[in-house]
C-alpha atoms as a PDB file:
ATOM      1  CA  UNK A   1     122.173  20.267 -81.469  1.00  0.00           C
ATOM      2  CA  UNK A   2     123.121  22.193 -78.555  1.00  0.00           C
ATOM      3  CA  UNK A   3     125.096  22.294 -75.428  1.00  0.00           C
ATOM      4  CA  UNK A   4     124.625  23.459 -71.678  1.00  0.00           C
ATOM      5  CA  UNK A   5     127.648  24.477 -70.034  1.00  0.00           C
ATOM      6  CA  UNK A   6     128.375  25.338 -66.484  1.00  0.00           C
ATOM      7  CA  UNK A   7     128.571  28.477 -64.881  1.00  0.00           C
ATOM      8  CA  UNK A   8     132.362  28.617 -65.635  1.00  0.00           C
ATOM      9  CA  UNK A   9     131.574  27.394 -68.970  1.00  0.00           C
ATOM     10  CA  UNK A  10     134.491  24.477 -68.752  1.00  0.00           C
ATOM     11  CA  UNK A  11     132.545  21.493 -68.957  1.00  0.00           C
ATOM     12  CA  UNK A  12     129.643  20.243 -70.995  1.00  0.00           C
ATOM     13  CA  UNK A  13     126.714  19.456 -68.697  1.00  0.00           C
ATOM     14  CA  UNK A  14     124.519  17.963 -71.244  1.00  0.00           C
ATOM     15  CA  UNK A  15     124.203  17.505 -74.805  1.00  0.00           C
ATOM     16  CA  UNK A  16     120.808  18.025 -76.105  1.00  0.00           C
ATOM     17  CA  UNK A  17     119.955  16.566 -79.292  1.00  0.00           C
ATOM     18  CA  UNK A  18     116.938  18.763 -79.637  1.00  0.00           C
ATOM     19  CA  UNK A  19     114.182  21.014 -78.350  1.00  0.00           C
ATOM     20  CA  UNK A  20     112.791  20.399 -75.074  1.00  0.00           C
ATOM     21  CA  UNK A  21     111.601  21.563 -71.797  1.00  0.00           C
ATOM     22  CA  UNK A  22     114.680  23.091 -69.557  1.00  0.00           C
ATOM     23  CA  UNK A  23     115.528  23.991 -66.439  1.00  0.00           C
ATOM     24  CA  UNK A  24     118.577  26.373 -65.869  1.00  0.00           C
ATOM     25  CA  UNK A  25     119.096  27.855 -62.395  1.00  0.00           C
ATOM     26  CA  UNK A  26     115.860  26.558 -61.072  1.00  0.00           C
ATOM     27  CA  UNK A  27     114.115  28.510 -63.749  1.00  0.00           C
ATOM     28  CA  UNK A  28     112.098  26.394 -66.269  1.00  0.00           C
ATOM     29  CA  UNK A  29     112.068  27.116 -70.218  1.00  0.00           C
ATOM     30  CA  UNK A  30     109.959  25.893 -72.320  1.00  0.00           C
ATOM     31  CA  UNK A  31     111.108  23.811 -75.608  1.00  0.00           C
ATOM     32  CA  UNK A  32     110.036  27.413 -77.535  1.00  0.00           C
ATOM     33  CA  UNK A  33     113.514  28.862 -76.252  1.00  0.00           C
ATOM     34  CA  UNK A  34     115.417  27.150 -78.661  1.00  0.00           C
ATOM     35  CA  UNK A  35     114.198  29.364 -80.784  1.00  0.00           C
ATOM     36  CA  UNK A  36     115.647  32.566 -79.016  1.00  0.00           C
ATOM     37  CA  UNK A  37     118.654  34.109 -80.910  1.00  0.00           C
ATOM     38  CA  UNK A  38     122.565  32.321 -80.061  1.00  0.00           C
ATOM     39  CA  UNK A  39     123.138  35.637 -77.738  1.00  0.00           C
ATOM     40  CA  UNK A  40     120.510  34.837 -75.837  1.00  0.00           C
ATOM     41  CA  UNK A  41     121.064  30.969 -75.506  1.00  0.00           C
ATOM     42  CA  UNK A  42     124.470  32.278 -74.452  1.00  0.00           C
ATOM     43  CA  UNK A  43     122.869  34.017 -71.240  1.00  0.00           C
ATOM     44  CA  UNK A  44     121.319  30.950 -70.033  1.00  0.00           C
ATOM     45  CA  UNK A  45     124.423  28.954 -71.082  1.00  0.00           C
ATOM     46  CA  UNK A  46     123.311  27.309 -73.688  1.00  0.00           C
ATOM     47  CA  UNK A  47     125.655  26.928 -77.372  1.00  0.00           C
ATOM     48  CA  UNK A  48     125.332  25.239 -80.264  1.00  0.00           C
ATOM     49  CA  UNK A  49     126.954  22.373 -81.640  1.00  0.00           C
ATOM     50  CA  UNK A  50     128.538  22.565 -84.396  1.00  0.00           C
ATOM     51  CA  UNK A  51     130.410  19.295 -86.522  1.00  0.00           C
ATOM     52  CA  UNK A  52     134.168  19.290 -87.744  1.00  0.00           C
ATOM     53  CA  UNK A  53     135.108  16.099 -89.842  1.00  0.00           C
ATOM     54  CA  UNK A  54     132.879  13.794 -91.529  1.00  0.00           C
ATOM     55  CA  UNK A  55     132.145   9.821 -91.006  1.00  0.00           C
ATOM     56  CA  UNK A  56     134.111   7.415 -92.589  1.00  0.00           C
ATOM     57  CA  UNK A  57     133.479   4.196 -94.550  1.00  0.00           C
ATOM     58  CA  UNK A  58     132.844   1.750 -91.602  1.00  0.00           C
ATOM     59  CA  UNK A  59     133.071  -0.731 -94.481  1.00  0.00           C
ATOM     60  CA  UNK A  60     136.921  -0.478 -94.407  1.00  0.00           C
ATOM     61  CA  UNK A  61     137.581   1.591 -91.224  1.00  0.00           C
ATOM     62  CA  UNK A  62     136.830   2.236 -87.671  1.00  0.00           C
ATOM     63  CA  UNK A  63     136.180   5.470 -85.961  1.00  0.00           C
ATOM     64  CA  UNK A  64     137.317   6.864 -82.645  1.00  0.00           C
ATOM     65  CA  UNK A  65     134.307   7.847 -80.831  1.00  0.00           C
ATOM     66  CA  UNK A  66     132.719  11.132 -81.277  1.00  0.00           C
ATOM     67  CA  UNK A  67     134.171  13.655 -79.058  1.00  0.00           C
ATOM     68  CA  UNK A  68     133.321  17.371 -77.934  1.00  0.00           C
ATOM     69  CA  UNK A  69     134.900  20.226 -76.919  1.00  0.00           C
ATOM     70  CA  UNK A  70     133.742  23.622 -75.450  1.00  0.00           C
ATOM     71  CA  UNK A  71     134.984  26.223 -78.341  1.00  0.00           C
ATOM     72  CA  UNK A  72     137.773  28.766 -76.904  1.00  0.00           C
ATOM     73  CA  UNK A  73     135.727  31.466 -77.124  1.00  0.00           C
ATOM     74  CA  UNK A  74     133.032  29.466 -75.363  1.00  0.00           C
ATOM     75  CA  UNK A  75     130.282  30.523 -77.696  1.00  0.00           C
ATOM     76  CA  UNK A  76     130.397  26.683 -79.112  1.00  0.00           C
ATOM     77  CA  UNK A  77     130.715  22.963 -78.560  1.00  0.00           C
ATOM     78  CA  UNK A  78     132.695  21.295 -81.326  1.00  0.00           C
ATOM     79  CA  UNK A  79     132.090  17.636 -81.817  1.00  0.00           C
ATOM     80  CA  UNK A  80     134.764  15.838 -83.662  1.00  0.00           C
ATOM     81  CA  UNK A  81     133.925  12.714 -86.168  1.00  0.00           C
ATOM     82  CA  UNK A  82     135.493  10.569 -88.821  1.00  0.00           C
ATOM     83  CA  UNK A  83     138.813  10.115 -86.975  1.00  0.00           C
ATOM     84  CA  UNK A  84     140.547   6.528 -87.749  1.00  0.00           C
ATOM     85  CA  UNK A  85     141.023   4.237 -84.988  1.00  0.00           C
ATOM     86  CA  UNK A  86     142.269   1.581 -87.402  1.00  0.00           C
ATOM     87  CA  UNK A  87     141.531  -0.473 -90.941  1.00  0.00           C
ATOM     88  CA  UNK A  88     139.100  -3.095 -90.553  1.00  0.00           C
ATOM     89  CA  UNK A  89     140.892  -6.598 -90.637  1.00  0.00           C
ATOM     90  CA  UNK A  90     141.487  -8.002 -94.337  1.00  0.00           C
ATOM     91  CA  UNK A  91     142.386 -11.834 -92.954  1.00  0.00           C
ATOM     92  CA  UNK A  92     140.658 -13.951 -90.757  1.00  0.00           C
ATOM     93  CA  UNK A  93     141.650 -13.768 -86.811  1.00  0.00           C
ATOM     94  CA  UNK A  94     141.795 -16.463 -84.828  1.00  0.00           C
ATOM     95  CA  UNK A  95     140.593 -15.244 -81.568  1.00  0.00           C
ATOM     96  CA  UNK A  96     141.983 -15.700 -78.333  1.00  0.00           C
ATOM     97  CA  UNK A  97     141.619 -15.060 -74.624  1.00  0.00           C
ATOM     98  CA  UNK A  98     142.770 -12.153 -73.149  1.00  0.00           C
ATOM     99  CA  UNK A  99     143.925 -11.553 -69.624  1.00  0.00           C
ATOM    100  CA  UNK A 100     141.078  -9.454 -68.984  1.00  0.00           C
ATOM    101  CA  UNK A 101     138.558 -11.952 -70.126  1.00  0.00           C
ATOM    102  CA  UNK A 102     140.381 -14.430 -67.998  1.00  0.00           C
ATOM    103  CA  UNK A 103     140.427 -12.092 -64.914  1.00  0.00           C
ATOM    104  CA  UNK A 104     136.470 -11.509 -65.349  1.00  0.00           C
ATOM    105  CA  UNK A 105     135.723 -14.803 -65.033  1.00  0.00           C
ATOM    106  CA  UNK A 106     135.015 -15.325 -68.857  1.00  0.00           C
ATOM    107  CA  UNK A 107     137.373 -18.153 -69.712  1.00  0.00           C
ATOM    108  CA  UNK A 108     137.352 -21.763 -69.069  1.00  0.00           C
ATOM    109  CA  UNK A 109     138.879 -22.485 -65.706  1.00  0.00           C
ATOM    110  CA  UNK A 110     143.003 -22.975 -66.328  1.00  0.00           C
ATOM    111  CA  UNK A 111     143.058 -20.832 -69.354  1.00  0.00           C
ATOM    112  CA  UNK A 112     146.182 -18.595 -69.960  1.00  0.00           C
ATOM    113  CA  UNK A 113     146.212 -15.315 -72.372  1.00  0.00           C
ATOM    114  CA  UNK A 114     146.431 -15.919 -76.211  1.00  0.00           C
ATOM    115  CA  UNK A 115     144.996 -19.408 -75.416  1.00  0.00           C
ATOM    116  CA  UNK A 116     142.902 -20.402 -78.470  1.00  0.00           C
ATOM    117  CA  UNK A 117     138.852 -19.231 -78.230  1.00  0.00           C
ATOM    118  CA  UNK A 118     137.054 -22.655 -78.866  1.00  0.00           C
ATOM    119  CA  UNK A 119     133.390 -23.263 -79.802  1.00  0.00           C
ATOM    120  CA  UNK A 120     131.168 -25.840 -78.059  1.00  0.00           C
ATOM    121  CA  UNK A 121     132.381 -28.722 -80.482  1.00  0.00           C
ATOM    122  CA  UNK A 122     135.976 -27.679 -79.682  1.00  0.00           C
ATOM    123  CA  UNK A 123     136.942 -25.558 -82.734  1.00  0.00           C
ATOM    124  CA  UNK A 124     138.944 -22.336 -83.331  1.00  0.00           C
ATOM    125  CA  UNK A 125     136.365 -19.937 -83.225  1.00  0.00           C
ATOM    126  CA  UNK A 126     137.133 -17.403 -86.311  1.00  0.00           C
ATOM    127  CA  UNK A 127     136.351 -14.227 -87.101  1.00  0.00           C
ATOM    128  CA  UNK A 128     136.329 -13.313 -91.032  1.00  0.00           C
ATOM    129  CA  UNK A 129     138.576 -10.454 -92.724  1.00  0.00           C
ATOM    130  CA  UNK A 130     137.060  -8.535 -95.027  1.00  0.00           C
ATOM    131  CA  UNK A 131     139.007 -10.585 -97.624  1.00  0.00           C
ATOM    132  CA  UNK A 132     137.154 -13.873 -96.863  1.00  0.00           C
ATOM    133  CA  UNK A 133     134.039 -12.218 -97.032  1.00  0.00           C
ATOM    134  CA  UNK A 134     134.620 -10.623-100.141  1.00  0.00           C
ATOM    135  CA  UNK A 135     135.258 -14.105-101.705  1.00  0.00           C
ATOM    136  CA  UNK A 136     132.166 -15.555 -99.942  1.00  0.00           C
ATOM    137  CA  UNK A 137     129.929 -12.845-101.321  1.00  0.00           C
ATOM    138  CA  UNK A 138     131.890 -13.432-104.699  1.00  0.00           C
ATOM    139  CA  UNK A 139     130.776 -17.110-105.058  1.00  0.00           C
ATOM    140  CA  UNK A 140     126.829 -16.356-104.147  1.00  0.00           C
ATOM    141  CA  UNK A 141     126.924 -13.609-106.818  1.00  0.00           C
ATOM    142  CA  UNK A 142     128.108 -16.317-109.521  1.00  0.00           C
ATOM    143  CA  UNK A 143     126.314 -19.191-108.169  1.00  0.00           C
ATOM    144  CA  UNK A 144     123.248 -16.840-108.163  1.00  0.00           C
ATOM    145  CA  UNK A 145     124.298 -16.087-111.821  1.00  0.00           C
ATOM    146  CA  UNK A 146     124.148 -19.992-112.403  1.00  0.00           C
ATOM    147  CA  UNK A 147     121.836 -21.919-110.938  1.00  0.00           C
ATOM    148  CA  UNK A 148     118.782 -19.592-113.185  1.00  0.00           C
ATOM    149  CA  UNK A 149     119.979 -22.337-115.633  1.00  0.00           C
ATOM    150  CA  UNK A 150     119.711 -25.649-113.355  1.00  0.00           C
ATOM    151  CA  UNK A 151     116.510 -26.808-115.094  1.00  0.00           C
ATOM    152  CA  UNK A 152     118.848 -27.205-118.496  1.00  0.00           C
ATOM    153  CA  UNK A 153     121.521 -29.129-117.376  1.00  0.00           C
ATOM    154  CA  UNK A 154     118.302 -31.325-115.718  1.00  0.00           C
ATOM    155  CA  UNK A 155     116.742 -31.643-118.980  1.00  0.00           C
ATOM    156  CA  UNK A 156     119.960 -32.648-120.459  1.00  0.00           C
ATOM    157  CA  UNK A 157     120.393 -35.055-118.132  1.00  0.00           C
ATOM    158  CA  UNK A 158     117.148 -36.351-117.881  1.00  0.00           C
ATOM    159  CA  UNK A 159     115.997 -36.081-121.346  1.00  0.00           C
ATOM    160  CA  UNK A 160     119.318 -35.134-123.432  1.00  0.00           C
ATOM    161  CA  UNK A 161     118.092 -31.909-124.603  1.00  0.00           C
ATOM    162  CA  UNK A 162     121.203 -29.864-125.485  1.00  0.00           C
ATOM    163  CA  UNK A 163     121.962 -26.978-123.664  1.00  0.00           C
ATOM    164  CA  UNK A 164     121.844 -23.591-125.745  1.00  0.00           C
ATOM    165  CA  UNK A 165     125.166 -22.608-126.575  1.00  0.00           C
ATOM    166  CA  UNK A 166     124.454 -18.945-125.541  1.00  0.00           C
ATOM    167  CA  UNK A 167     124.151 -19.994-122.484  1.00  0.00           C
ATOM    168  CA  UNK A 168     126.934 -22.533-121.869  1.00  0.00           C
ATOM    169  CA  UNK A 169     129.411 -19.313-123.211  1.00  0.00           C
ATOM    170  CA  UNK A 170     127.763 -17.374-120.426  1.00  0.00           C
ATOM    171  CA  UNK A 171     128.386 -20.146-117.485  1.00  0.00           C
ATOM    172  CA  UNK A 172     131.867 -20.209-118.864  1.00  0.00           C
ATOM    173  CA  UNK A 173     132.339 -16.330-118.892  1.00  0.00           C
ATOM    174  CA  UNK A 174     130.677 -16.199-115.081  1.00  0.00           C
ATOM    175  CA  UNK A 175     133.020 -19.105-114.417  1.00  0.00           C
ATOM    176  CA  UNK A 176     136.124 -17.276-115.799  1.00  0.00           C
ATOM    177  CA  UNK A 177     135.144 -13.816-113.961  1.00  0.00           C
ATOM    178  CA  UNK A 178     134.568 -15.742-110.472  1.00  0.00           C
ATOM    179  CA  UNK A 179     138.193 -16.872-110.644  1.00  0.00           C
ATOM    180  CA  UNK A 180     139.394 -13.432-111.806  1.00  0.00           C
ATOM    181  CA  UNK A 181     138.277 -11.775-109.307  1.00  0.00           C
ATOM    182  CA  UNK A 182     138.908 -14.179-106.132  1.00  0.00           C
ATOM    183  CA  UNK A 183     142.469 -13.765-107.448  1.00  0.00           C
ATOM    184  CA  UNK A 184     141.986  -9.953-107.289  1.00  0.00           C
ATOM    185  CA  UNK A 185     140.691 -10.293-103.698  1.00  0.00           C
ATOM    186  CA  UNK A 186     143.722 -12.575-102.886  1.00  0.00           C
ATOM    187  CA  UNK A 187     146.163  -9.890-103.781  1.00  0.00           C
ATOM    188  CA  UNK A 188     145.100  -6.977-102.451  1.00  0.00           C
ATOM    189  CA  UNK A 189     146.946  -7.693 -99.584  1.00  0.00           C
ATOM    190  CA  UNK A 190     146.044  -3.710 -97.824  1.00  0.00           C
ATOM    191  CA  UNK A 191     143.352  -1.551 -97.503  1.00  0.00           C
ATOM    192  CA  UNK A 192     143.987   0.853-100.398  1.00  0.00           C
ATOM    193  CA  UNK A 193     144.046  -2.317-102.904  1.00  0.00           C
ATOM    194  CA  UNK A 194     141.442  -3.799-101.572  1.00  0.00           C
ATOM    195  CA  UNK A 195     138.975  -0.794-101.573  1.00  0.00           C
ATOM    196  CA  UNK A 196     140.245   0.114-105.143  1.00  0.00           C
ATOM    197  CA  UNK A 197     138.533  -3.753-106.297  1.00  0.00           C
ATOM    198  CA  UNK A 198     135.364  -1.801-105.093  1.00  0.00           C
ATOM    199  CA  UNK A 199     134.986   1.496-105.981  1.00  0.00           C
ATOM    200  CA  UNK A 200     133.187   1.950-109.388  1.00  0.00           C
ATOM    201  CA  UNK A 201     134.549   5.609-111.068  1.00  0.00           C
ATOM    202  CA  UNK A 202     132.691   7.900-113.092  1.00  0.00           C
ATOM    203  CA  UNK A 203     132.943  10.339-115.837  1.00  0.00           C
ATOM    204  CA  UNK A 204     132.102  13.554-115.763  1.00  0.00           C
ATOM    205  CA  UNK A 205     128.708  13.057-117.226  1.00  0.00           C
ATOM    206  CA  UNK A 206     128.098  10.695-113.908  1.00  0.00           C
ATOM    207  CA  UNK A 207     128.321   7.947-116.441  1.00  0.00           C
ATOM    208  CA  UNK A 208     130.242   5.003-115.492  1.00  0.00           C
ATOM    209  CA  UNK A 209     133.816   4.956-116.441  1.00  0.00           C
ATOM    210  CA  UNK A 210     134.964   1.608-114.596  1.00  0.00           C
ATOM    211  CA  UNK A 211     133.121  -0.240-112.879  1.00  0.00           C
ATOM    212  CA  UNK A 212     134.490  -2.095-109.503  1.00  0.00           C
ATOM    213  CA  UNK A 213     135.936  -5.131-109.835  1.00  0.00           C
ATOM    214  CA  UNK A 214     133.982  -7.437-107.879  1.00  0.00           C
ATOM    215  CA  UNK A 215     131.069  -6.410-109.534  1.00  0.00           C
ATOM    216  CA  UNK A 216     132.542  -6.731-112.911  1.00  0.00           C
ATOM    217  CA  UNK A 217     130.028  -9.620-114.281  1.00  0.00           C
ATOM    218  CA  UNK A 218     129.180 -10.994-117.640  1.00  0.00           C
ATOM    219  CA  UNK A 219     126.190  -9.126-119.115  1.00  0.00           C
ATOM    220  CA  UNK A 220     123.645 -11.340-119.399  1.00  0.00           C
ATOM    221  CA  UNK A 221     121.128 -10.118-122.072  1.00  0.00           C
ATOM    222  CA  UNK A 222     121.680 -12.423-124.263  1.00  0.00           C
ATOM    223  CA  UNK A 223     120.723 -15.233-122.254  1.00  0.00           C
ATOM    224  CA  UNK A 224     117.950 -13.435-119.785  1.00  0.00           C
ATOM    225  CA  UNK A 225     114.842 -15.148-121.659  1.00  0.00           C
ATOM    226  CA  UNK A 226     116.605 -19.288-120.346  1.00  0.00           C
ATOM    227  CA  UNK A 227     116.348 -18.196-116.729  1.00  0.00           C
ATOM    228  CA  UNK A 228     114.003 -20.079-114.506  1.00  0.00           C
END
């Protein structure tokens, strides 16, 4: 990536993302000029770009926005990333007008600030923390783990064939982790517990050394021949 500056070489004029046609002081370049040396970029006010920082996990966080800044010895544009802005939310929000909404002609007529955001039917309108979430995707994963096994509890039902024992220890173990680890999701009440329930670590060997949490399921070998 590279930058144009201005004559004074205190502002960006344009960012360009890569090679292309140019035109710099009603002279036109072609795209091969990008391929000149940084000196002579430099003479037609052209820099690179080069990247400080690195992007965080917009699983758990949210970034400022990129940002650039001519280099003090103005032979560079440095573009900043992976700055914080805040943790994403862990509970769910119950959202609410603002005044700005309001003055933009968003809201109902007669709504104040930090009145209640309804749906059509007239309910809070929610938006889900990462906690909820986590617990949602928690009971797909074991219901997913489960329902392989519907057609037993069927035939059981409809024709009282028992239900191998193998797998009524693995419903129970699934059962047993689910709970586990919506309690673990419960209490991690901030971001650094919360990211700790999933983050699998490793040895040395890149073998795993624990795995996360929330994707801490029964092994289900023995069973893997009853699923349907």
């Amino acid at each position: 990536m590279w930058a144009l500056l201005n004559d004074a070489e205190d502002t960006i004029e344009e960012l360009i993302q890569h090679p292309k046609t140019m035109v710099v002081a009603g002279t036109t370049y072609p795209r091969q000029v990008f391929k000149w040396n940084t000196v002579e970029l430099k003479g037609l006010g052209i820099v690179p770009v080069t990247t400080t920082g690195s992007h965080l996990d917009t699983n758990y966080y949210i970034e400022v926005d990129e940002s650039y800044a001519i280099h003090s010895n103005k032979a560079s544009v440095v573009r900043t990333i992976g700055q914080k802005a805040a943790d994403r939310v862990l509970a769910d929000v119950n959202e609410v007008w603002t005044q700005a909404e309001i003055d933009d002609g968003q809201a109902p007529d007669g709504t104040s600030a930090n009145d209640a955001k309804n749906d059509s039917n007239g309910n809070q309108i929610v938006t889900l923390g990462l906690s909820t979430q986590a617990k949602r995707n928690a009971n797909e994963k074991a219901n997913g783990y489960i329902t392989d096994f519907n057609w037993m509890i069927q035939r059981k039902v409809t024709h009282a064939v028992a239900i191998d024992s193998d797998v009524l220890t693995y419903i129970a173990a699934v059962r047993s982790k689910h709970a586990e680890i919506i309690t673990a999701i419960t209490n991690a009440d901030d971001m650094t517990k919360y990211i700790a329930l999933h983050t699998t670590t490793y040895n040395e060997d890149k073998t795993v050394d624990v795995i996360a949490k929330v994707q801490d399921w029964p092994d289900d070998y023995g069973v893997k021949a009853h699923r349907r």
